[in-house]
Structure formats: C-alpha cells, structure tokens
Protein backbone atom coordinates (compact mmCIF):
# COMPACT_ATOMS: atom_id res chain seq x y z
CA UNK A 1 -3.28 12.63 1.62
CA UNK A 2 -6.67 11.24 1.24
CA UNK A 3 -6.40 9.62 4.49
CA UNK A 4 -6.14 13.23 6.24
CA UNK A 5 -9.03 14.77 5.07
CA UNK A 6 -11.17 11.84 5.64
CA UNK A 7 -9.75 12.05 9.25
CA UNK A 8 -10.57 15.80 9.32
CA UNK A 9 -14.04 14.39 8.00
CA UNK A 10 -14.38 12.08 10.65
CA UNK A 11 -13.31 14.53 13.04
CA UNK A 12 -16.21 17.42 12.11
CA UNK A 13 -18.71 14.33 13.11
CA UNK A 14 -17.01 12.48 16.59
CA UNK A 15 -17.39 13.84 19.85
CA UNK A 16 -14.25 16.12 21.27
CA UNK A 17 -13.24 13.41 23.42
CA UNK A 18 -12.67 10.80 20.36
CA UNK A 19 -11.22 12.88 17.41
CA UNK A 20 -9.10 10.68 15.20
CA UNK A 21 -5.46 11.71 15.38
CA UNK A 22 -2.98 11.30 12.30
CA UNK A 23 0.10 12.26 12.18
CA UNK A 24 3.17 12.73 9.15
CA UNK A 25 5.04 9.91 10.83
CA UNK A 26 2.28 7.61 10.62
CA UNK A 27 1.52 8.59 6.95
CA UNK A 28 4.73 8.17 6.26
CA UNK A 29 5.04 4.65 7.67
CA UNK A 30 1.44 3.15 5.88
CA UNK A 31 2.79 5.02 2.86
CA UNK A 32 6.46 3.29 2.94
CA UNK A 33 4.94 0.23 3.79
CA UNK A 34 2.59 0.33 1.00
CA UNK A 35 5.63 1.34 -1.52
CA UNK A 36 7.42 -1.74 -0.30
CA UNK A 37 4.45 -4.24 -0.32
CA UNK A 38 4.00 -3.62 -4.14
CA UNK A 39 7.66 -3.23 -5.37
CA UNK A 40 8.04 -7.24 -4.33
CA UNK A 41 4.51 -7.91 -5.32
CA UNK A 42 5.79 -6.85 -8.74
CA UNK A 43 8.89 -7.61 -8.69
CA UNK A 44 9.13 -11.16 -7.24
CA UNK A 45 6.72 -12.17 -9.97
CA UNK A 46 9.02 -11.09 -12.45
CA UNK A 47 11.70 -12.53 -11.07
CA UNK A 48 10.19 -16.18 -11.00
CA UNK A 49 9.16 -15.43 -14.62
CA UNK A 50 12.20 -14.73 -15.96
CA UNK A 51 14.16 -18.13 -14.87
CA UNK A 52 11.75 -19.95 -16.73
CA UNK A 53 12.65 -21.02 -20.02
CA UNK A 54 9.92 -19.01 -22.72
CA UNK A 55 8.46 -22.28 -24.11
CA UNK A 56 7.95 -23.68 -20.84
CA UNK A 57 6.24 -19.86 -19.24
CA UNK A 58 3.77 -19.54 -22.29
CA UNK A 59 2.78 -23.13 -22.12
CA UNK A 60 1.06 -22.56 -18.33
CA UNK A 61 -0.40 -19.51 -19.38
C-alpha cells in the first residue's frame, strides 16, 4: 500500500501526460511474488540445515 501513495505522490509532481499508473492486479502480482521469494528464501535454508547431522552444522558455524 505504500507503493500507491508514493504513486499518487509522484503523480501530484509529473506532467498529465506521464502520471504513473498502478493498478490492484499489479500490486497483487509484486506482492505474491514477494510472498513467494521469501517463503523459499527461508525455507530452503532450513531445509539444507536440517539434513545435516548437529555436530557437523555447529562445527561450520
């Protein structure tokens, strides 16, 4: 939601002819997108981590 009012901003300060657009499908998308980028940025981690044997894990930390 901070996206659209910095668009709004943006929009108060460009000329008629070049007034960002943004719509709720596009939000939607970057926000989805975002969601899934850092579910398997956290979660693939995890994953890797917990095949390791404990000893082995806290000796590269």
């Amino acid at each position: 939601m901070t996206s659209f009012g910095l668009v709004q901003l943006i929009g108060g300060f460009s000329p008629t002819d070049n007034t960002p657009i943004i719509t709720a499908p596009a939000m939607l998308l970057a926000f989805s997108f975002s969601v899934v980028v850092g579910i398997l940025a956290g979660i693939l981690p995890a994953v890797k981590a917990a095949r390791l044997n404990p000893i082995q894990a806290l000796r590269y930390e």
